[in-house]
Protein backbone atom coordinates (compact mmCIF):
# COMPACT_ATOMS: atom_id res chain seq x y z
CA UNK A 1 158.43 98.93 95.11
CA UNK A 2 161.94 97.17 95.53
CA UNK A 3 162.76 94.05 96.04
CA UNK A 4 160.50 92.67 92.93
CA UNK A 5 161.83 89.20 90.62
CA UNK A 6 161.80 89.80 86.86
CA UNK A 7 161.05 87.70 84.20
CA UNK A 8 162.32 89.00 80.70
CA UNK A 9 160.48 87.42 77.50
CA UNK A 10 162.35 87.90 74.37
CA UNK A 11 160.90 88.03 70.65
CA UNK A 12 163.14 88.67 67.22
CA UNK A 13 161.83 89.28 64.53
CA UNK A 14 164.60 88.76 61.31
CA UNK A 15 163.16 90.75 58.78
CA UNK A 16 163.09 93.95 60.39
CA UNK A 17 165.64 93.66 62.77
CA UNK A 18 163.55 94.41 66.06
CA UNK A 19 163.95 93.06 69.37
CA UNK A 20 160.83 92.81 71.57
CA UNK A 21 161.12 92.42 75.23
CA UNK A 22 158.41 91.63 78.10
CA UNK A 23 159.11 92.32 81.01
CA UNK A 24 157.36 91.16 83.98
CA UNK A 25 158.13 91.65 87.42
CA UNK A 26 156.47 90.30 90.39
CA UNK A 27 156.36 91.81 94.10
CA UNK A 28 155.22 88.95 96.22
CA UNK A 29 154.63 91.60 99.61
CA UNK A 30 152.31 93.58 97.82
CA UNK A 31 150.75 90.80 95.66
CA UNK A 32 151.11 92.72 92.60
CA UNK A 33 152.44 92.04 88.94
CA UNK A 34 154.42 94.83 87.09
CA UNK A 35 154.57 94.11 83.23
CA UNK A 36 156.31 96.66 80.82
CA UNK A 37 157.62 96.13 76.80
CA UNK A 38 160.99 97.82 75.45
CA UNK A 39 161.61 97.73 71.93
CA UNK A 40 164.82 97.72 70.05
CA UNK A 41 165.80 98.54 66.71
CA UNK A 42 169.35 96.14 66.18
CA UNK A 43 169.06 97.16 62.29
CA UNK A 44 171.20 99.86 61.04
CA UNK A 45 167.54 101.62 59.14
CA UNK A 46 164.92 103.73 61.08
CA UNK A 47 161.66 102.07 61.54
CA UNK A 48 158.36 103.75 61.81
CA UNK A 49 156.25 102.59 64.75
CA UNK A 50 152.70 103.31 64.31
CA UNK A 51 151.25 102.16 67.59
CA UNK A 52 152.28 99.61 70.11
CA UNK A 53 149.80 98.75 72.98
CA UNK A 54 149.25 96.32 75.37
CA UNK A 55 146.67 95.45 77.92
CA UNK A 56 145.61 92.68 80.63
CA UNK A 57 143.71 92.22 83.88
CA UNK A 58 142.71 89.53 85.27
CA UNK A 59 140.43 90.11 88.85
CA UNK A 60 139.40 87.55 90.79
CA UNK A 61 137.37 90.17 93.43
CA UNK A 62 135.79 93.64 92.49
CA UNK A 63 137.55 95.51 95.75
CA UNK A 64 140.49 96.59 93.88
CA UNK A 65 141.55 100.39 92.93
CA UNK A 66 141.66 101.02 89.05
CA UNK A 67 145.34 103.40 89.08
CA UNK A 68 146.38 104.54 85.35
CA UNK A 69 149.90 105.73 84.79
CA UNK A 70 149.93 108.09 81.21
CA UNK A 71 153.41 107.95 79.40
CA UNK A 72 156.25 107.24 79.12
């Protein structure tokens, strides 16, 4: 899909020197919402990420197809 307008969200958070951004993208031919996250470490240590997720869906019908894209 081309053509799409994004939205970028952007969290700090000063003590550990990570940037959070949520990205979210709409397509308004195909009626569809494309969200993704980046992370960023702007600190000069490694960080450890244990697990990062993120889920929502919000259906107003039942006629939709359930599609699940693994990785990354």
């Amino acid at each position: 899909m081309r053509g799409g307008e994004t939205l970028i969200v952007t969290l700090w958070d000063c003590v550990n020197q990570l940037e959070l951004e949520l990205h979210y993208t709409i397509y308004e031919k195909q009626s569809a919402v494309v969200r993704r996250t980046v992370l960023k470490n702007k600190g000069n240590k490694a960080v450890s990420i244990l697990k990062l997720n993120s889920f929502s869906m919000d259906m107003n019908r039942s006629d939709f197809d359930k599609i699940c894209l693994h990785g990354g």
